[in-house]
N, C-alpha and C. Protein backbone atom coordinates (compact mmCIF):
# COMPACT_ATOMS: atom_id res chain seq x y z
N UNK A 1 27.92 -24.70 58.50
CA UNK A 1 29.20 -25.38 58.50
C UNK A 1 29.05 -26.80 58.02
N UNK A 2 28.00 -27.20 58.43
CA UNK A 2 27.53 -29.03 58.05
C UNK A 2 27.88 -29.04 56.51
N UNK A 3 27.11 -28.00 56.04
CA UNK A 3 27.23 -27.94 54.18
C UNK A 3 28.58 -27.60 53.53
N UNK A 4 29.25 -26.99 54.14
CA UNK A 4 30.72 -26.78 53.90
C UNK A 4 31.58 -28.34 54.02
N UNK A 5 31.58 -28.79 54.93
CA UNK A 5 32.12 -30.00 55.76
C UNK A 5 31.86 -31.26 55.22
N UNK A 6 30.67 -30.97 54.48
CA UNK A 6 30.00 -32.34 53.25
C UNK A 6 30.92 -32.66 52.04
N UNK A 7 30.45 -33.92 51.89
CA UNK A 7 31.19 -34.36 50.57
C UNK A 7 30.57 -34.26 49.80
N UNK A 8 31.38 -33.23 48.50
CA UNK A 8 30.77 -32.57 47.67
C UNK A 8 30.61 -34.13 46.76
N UNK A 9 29.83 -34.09 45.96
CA UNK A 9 29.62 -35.08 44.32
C UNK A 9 30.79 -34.89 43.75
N UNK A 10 31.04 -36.01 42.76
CA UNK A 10 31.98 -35.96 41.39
C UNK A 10 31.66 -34.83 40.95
N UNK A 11 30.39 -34.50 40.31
CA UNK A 11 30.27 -33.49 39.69
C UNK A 11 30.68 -32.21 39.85
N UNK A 12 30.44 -31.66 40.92
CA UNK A 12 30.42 -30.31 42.30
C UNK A 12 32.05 -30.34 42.17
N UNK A 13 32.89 -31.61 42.62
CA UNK A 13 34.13 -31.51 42.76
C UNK A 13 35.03 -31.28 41.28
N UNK A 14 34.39 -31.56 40.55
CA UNK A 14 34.81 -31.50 39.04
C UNK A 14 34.42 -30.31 38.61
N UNK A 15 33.78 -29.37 38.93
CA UNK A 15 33.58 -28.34 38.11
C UNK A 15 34.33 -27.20 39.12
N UNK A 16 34.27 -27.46 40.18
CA UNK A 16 35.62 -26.54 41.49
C UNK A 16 36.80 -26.72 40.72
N UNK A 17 36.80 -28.10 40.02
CA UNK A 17 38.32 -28.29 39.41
C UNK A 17 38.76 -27.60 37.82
N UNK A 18 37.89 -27.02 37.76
CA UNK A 18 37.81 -26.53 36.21
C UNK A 18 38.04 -24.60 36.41
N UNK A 19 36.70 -24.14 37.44
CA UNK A 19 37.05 -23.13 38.03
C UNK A 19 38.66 -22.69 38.38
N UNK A 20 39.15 -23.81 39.02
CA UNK A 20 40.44 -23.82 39.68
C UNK A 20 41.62 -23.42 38.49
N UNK A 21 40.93 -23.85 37.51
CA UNK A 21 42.23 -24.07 36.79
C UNK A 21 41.46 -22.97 35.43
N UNK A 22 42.47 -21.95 34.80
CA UNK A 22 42.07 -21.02 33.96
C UNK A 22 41.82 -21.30 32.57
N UNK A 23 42.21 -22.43 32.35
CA UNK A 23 41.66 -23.39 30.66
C UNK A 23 40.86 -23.75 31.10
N UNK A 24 40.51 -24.50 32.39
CA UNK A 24 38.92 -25.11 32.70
C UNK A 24 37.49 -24.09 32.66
N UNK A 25 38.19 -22.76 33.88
CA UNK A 25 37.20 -21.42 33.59
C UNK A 25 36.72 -20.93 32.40
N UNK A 26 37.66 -21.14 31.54
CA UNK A 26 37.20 -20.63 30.57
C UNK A 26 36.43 -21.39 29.75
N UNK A 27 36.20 -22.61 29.33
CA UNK A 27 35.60 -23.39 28.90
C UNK A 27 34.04 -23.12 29.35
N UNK A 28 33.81 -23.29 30.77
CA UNK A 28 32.57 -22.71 31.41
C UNK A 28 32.20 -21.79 30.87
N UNK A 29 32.78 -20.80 31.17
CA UNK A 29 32.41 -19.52 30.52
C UNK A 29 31.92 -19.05 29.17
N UNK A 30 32.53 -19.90 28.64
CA UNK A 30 32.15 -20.30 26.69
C UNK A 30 30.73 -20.82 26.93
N UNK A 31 30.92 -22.43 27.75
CA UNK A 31 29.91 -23.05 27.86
C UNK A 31 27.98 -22.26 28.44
N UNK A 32 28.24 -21.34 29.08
CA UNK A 32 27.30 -20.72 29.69
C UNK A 32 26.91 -19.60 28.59
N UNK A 33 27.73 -19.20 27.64
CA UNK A 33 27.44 -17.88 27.08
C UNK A 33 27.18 -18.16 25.63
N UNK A 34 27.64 -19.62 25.24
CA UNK A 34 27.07 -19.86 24.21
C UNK A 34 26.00 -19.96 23.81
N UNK A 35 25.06 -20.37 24.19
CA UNK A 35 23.58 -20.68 24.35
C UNK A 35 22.88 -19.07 23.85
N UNK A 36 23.17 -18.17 24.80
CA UNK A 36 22.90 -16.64 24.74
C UNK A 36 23.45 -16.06 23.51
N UNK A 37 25.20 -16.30 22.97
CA UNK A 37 25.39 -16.28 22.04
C UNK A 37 24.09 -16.62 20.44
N UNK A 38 24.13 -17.92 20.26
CA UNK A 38 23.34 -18.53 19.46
C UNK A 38 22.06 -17.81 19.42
N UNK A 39 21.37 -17.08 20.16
CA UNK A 39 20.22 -16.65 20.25
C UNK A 39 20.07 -15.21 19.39
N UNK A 40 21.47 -14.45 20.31
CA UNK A 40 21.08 -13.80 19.60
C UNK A 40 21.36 -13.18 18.19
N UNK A 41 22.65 -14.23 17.64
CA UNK A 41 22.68 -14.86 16.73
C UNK A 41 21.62 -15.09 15.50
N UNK A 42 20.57 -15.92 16.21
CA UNK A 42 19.26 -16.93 15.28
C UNK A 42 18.18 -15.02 14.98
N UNK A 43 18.48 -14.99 16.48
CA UNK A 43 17.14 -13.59 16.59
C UNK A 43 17.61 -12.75 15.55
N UNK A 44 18.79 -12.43 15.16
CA UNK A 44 18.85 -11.14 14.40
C UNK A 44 18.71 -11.60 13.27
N UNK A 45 19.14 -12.92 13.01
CA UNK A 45 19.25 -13.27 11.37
C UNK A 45 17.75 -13.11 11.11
N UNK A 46 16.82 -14.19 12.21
CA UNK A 46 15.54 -13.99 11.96
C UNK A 46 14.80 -12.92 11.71
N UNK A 47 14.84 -11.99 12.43
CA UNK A 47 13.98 -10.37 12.58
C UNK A 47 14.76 -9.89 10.71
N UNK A 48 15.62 -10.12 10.45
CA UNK A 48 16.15 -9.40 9.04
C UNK A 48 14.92 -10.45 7.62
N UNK A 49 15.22 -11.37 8.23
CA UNK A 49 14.39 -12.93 6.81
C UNK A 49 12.94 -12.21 7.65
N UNK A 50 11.92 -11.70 8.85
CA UNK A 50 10.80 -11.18 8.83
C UNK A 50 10.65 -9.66 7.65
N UNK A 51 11.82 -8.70 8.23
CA UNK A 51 11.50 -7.41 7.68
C UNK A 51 11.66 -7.54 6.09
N UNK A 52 12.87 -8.51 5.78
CA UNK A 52 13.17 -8.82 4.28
C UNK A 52 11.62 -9.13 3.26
N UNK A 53 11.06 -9.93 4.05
CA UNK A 53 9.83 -10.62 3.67
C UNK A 53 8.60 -9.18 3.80
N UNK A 54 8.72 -8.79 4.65
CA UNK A 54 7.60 -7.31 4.67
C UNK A 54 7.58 -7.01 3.23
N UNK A 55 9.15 -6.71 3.02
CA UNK A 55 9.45 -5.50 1.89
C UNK A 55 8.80 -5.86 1.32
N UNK A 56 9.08 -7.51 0.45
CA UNK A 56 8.80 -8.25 -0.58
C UNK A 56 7.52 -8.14 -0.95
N UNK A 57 6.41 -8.05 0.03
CA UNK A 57 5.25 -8.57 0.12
C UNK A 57 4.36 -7.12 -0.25
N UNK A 58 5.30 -5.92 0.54
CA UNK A 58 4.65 -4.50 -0.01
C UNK A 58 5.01 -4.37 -1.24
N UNK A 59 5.99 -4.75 -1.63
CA UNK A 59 6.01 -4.66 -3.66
C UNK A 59 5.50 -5.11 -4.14
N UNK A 60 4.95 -6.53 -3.68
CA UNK A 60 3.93 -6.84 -4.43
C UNK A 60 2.50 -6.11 -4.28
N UNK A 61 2.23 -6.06 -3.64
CA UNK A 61 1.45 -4.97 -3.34
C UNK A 61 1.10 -3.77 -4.42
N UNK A 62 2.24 -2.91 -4.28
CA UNK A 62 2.45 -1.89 -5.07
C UNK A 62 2.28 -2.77 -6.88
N UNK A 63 3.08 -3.82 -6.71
CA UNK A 63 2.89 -3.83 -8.42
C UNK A 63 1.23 -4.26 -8.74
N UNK A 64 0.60 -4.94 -7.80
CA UNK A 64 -0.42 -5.14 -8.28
C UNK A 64 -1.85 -3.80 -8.15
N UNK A 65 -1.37 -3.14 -7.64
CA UNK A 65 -1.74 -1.75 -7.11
C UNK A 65 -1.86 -0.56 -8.61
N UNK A 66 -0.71 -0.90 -9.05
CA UNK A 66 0.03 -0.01 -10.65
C UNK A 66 -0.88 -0.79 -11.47
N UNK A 67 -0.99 -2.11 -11.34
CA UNK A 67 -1.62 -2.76 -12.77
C UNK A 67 -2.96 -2.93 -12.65
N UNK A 68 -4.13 -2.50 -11.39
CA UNK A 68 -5.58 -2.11 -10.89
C UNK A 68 -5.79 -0.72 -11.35
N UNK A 69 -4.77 0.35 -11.70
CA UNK A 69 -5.02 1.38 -11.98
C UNK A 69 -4.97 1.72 -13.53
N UNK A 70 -4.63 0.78 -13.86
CA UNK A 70 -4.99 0.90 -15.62
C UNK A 70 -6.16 -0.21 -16.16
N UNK A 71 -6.81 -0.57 -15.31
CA UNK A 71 -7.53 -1.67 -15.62
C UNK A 71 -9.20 -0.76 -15.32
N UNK A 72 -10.00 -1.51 -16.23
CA UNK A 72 -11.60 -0.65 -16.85
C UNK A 72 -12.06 -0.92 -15.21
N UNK A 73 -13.03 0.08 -15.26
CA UNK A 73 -13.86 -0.70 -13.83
C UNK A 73 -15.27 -1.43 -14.51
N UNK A 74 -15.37 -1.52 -15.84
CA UNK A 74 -17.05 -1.26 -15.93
C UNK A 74 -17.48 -3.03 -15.89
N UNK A 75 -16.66 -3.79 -15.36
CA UNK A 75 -17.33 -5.14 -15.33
C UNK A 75 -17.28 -5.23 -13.76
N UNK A 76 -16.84 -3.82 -12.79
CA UNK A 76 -16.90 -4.87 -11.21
C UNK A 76 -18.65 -4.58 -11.04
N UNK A 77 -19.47 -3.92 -11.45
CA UNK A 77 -20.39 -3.21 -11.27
C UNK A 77 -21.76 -4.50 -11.68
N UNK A 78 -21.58 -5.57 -12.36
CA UNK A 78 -22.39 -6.56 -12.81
C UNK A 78 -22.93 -7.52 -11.84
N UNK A 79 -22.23 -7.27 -10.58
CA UNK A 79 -22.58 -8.73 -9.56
C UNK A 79 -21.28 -10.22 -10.23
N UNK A 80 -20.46 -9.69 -11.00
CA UNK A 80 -19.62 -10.88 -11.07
C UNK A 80 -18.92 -10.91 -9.92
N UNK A 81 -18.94 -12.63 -9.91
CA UNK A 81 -18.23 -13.08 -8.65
C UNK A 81 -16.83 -12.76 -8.84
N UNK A 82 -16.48 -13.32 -10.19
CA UNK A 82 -14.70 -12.93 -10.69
C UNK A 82 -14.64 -11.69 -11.40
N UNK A 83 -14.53 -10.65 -11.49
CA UNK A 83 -14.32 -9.89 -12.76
C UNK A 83 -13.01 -9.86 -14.03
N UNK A 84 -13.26 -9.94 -14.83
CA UNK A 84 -11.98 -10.74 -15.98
C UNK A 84 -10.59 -8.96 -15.18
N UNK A 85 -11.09 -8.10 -15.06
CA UNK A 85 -10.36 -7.08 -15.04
C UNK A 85 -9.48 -7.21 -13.30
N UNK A 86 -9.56 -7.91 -12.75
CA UNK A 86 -9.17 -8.64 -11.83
C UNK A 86 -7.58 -9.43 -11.69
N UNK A 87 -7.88 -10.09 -12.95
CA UNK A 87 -6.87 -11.58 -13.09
C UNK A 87 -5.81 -10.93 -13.16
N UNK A 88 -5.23 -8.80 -14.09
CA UNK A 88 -4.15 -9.13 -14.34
C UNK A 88 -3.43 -8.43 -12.48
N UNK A 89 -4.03 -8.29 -12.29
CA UNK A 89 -3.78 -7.31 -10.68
C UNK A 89 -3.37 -8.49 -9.60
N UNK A 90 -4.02 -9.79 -9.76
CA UNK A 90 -3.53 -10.63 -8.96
C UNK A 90 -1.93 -10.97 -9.45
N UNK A 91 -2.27 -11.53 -11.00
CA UNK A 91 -1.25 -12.09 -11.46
C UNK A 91 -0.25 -10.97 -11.19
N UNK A 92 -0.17 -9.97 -11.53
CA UNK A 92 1.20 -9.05 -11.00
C UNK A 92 1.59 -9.01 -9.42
N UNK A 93 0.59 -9.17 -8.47
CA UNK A 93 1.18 -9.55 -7.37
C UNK A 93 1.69 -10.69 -6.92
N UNK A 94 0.71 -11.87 -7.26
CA UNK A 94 1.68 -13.08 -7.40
C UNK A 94 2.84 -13.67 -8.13
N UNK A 95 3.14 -13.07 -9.14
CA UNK A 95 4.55 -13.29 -9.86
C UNK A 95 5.27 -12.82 -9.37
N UNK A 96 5.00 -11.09 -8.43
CA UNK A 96 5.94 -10.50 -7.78
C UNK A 96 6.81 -11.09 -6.90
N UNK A 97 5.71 -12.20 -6.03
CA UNK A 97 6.04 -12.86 -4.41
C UNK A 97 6.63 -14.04 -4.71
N UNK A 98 6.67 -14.40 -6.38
CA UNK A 98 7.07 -15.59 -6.59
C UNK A 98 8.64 -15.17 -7.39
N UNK A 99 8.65 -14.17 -7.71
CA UNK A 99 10.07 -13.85 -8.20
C UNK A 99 10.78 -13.02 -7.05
N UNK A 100 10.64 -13.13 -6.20
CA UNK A 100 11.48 -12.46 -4.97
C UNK A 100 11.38 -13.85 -4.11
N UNK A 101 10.53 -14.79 -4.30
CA UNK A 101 11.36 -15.77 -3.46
C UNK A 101 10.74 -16.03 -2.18
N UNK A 102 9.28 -15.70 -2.03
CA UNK A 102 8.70 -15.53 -0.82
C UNK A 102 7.52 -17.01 -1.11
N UNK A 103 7.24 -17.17 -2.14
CA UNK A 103 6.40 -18.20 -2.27
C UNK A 103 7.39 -19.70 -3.03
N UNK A 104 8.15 -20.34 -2.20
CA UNK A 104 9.03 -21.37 -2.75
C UNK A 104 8.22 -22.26 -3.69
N UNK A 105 6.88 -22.28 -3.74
CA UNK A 105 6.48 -23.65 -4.32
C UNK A 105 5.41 -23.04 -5.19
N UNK A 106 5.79 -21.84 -5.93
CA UNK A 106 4.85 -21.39 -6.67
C UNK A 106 4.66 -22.17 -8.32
N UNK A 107 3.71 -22.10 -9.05
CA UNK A 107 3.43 -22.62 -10.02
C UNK A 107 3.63 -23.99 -9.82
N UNK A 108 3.33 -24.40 -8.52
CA UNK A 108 3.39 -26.14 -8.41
C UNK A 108 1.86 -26.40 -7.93
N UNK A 109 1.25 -27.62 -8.25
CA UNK A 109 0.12 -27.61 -7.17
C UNK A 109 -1.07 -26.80 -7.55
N UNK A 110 -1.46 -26.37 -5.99
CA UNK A 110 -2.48 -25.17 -5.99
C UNK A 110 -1.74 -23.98 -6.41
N UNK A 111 -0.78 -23.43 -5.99
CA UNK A 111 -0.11 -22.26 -5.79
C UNK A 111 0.48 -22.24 -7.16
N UNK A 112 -1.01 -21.89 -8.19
CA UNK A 112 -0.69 -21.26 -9.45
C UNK A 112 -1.34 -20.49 -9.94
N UNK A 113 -1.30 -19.61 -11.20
CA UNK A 113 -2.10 -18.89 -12.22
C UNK A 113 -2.74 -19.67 -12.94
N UNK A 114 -4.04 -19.62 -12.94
CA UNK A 114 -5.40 -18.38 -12.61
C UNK A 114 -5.83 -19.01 -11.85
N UNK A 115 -5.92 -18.03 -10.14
CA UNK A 115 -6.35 -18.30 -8.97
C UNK A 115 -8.02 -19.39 -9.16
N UNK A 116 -8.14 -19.47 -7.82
CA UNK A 116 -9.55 -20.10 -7.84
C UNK A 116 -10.58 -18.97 -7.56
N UNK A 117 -11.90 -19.13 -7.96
CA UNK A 117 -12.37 -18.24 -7.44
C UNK A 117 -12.41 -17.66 -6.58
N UNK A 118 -12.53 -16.07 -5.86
CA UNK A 118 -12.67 -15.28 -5.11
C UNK A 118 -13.77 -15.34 -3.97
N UNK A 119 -13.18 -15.28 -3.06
CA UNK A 119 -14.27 -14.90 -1.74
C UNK A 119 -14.86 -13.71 -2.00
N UNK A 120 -16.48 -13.83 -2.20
CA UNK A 120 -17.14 -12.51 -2.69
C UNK A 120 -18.55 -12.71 -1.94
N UNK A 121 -18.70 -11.91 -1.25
CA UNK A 121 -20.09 -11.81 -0.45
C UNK A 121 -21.51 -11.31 -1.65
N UNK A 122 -21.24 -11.01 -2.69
CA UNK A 122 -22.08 -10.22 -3.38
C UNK A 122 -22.83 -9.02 -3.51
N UNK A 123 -21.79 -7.96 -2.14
CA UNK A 123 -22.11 -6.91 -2.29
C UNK A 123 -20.83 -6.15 -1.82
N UNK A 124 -20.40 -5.36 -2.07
CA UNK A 124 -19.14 -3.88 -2.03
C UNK A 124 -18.49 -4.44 -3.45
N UNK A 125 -16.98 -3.68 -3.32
CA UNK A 125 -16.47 -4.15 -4.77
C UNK A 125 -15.09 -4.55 -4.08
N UNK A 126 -15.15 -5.79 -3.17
CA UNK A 126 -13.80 -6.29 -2.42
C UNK A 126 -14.12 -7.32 -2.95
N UNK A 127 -12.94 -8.28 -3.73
CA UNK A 127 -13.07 -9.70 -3.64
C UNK A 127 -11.48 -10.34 -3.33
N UNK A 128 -11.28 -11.70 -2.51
CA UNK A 128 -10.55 -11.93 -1.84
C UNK A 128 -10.02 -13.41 -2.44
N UNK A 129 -8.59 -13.54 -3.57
CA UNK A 129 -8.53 -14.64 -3.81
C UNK A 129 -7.61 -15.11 -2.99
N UNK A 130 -7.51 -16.72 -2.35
CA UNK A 130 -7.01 -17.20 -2.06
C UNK A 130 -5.90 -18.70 -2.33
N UNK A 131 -4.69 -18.53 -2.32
CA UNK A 131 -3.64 -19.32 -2.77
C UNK A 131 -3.32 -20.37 -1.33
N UNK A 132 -3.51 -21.58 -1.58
CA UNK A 132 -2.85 -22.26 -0.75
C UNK A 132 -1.23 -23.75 -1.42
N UNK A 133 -0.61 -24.11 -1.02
CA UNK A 133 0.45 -25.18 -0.93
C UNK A 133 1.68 -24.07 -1.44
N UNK A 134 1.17 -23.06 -1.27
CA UNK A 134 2.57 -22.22 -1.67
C UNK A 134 4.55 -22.27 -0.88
N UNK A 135 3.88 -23.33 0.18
CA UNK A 135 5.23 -23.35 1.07
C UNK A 135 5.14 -24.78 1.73
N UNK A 136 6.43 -25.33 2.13
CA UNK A 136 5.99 -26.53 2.68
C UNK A 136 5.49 -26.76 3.85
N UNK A 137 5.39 -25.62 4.74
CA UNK A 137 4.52 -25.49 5.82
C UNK A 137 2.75 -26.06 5.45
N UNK A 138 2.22 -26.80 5.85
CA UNK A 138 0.75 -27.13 5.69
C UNK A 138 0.35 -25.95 6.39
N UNK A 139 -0.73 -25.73 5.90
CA UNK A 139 -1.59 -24.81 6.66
C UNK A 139 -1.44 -23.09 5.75
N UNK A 140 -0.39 -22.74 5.40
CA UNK A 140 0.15 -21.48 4.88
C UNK A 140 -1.28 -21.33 3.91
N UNK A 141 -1.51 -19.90 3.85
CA UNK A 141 -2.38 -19.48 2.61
C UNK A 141 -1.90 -18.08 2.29
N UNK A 142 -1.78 -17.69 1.12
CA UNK A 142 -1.60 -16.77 0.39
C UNK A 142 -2.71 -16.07 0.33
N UNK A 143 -3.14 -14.54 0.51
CA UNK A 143 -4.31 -13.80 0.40
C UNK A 143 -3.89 -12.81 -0.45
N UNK A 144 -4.74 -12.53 -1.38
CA UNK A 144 -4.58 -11.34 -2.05
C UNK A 144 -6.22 -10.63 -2.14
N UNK A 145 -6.30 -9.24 -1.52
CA UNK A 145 -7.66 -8.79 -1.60
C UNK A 145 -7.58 -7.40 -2.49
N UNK A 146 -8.58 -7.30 -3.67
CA UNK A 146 -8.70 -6.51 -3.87
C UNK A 146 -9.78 -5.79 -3.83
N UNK A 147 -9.77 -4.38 -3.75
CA UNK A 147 -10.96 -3.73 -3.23
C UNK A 147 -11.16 -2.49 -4.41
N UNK A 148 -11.98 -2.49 -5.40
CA UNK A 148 -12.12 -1.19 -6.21
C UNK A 148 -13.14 -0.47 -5.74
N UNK A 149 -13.66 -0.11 -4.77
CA UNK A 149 -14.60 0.69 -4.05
C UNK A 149 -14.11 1.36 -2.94
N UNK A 150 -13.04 1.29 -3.11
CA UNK A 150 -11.99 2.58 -1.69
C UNK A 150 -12.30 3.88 -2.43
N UNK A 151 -12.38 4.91 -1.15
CA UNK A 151 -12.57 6.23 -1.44
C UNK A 151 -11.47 6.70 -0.64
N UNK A 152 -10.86 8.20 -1.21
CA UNK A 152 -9.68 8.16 -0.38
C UNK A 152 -10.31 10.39 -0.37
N UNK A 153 -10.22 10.78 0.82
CA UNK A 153 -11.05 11.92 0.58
C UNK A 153 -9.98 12.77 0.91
N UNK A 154 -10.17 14.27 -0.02
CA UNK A 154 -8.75 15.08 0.13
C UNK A 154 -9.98 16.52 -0.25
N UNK A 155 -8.79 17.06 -1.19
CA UNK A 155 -10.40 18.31 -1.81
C UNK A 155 -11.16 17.67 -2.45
N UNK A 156 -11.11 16.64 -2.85
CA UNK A 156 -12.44 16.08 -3.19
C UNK A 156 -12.36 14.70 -3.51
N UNK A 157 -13.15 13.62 -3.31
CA UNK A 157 -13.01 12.43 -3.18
C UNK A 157 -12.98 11.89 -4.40
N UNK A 158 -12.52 10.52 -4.15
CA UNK A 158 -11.59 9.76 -5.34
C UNK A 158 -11.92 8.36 -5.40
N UNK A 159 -12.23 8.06 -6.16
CA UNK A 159 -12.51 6.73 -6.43
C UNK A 159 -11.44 5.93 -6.75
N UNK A 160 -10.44 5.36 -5.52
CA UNK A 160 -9.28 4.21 -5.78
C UNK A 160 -9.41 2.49 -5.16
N UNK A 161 -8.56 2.19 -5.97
CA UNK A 161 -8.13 0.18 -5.38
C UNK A 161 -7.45 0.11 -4.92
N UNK A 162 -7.37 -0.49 -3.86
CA UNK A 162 -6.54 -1.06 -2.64
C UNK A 162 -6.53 -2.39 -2.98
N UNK A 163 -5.08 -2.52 -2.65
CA UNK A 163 -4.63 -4.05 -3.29
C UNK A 163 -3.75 -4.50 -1.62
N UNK A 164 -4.10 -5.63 -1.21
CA UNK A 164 -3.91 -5.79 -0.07
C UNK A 164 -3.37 -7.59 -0.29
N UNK A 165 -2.34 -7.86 0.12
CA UNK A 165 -1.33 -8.72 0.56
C UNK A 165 -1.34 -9.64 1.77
N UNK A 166 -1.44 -10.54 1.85
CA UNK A 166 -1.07 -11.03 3.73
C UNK A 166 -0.94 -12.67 3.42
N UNK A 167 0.51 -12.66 3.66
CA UNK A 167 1.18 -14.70 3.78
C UNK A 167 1.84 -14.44 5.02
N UNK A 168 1.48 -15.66 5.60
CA UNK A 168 2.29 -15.92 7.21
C UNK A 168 4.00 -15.85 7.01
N UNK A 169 4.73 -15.35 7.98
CA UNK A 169 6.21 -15.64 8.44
C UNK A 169 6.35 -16.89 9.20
N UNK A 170 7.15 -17.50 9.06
CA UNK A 170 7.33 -18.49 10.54
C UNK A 170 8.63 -18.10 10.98
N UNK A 171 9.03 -18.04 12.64
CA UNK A 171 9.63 -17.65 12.79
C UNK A 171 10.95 -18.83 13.48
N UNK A 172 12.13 -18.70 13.63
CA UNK A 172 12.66 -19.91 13.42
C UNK A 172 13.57 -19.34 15.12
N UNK A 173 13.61 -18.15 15.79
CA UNK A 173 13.57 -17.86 17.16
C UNK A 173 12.99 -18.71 17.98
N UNK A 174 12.22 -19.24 17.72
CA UNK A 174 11.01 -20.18 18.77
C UNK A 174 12.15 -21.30 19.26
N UNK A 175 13.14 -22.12 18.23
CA UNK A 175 13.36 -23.29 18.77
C UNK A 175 14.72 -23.05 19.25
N UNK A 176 14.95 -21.58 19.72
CA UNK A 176 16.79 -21.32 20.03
C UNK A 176 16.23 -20.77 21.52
N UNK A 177 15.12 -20.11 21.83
CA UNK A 177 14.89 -19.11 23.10
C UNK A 177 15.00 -20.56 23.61
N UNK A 178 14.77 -21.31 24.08
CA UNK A 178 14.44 -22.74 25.12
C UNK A 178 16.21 -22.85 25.58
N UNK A 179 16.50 -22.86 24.87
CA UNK A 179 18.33 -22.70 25.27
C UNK A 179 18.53 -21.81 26.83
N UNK A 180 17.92 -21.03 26.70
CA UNK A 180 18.70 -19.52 27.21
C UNK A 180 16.89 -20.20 28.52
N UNK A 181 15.72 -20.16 28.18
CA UNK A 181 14.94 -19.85 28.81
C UNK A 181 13.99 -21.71 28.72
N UNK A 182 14.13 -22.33 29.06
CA UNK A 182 13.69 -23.61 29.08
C UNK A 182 12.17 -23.47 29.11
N UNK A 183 11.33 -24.13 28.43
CA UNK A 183 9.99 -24.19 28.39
C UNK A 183 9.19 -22.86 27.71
N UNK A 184 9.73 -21.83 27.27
CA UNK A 184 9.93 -20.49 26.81
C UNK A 184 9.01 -20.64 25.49
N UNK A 185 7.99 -20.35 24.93
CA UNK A 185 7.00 -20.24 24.00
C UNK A 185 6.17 -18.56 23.27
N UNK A 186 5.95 -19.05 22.11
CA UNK A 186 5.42 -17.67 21.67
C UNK A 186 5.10 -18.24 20.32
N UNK A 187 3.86 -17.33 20.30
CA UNK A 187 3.34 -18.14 18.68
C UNK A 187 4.82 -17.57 17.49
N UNK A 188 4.71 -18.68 16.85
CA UNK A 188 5.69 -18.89 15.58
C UNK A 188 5.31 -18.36 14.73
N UNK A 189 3.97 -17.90 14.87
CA UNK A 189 3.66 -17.67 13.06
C UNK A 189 3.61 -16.19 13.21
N UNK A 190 3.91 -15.20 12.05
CA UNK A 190 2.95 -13.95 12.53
C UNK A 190 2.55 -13.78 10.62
N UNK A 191 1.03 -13.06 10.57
CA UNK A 191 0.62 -12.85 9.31
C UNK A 191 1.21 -11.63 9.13
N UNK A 192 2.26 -11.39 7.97
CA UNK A 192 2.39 -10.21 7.60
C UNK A 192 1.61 -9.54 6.39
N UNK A 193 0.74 -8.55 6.43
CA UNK A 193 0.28 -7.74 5.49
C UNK A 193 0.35 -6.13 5.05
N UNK A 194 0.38 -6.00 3.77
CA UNK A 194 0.79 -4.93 3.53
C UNK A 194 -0.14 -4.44 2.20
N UNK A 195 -0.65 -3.00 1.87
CA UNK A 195 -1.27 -2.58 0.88
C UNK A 195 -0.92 -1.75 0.26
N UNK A 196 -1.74 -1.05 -1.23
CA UNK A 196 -1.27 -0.40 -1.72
C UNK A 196 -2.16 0.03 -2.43
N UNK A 197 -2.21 1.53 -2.81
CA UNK A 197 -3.25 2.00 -2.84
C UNK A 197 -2.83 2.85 -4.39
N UNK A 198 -4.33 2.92 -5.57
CA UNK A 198 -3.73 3.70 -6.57
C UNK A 198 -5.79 4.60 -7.01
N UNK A 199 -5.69 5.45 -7.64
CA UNK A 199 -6.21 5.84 -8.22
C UNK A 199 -7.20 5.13 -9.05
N UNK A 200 -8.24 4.49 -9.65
CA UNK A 200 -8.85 4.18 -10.77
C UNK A 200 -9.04 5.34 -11.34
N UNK A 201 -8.67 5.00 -13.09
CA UNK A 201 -8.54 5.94 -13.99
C UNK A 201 -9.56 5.37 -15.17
N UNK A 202 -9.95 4.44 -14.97
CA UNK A 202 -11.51 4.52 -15.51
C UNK A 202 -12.66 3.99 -15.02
């Protein structure tokens, strides 16, 4: 009864007065559901600009996948760090990611044609070039790996390239959940990768 019998705050008494009155309720009611609104709002637009970006990233994939399968194998076999039969398999995946709009800052900078050399251990037939300033995020790197030593086994095994893809998402959910859930965290970034796989035909 003591707590009943107390004098409520300005505040406490001002928002009884809003309750009280059905333009005031409702305002609250906006006010409380907007937040939740906005979220899930940001979340869906976001999850569509992640899956949008998948697609993008498996076509490139695939195109550089199509243009490894008409390309000679007989220079991966030398111990070259780069092989010239290489360059056009990147370049078709990176023009891909750069004409769909996934790499904003392409042909600026680093983030151009003809890559830098390849991460190559000097033994399998995987080499791994890497693109960085492709976005204004610091830190972002572009990977493109290709591998002409995949075997893919059915009635009888096959000598194919796997052309393999992977640039970070950032996700833009991170700075709307704190609304709804205060102090609320989750990594921002996620690497999306995707491959594609073809035949060598010589």
């Amino acid at each position: 009864m003591h707590l009943l019998t107390a004098n409520p705050s300005r505040s406490t008494r001002r928002l009884c007065h809003l309750l009280a009155n059905p333009d005031g309720s409702a305002l609250v009611e906006f006010a409380v559901s907007l937040p939740i609104l906005v979220v899930f709002v940001v979340g869906i637009f976001d999850f569509s600009g992640a899956f949008n970006q998948k697609q993008k990233i498996a076509q490139a994939a695939q195109q550089g996948a199509i243009v490894a399968g008409a390309q000679p194998t007989t220079d991966i076999y030398s111990g070259n760090g780069n092989p010239d039969s290489l360059q056009p398999v990147v370049a078709a995946a990176f023009n891909s990611l750069a004409a769909s709009g996934v790499l904003p800052l392409a042909n600026q900078g680093s983030c151009k044609l003809p890559p830098a050399a390849p991460s190559y251990s000097g033994t399998g037939l995987s080499w791994t070039y890497n693109f960085t300033g492709c976005s204004s995020y610091i830190g972002d790197q572009l990977s493109i790996t290709v591998n002409r030593g995949a075997t893919v086994s059915g009635t009888q095994t096959a000598l194919c390239t796997i052309v393999s893809v992977n640039y970070p998402y950032h996700w833009r959910f991170n700075s709307v959940i704190q609304l709804v859930i205060p102090g609320a965290n989750y990594a921002a970034i996620t690497a999306l990768q995707e491959s594609a796989t073809v035949h060598n035909q010589s």
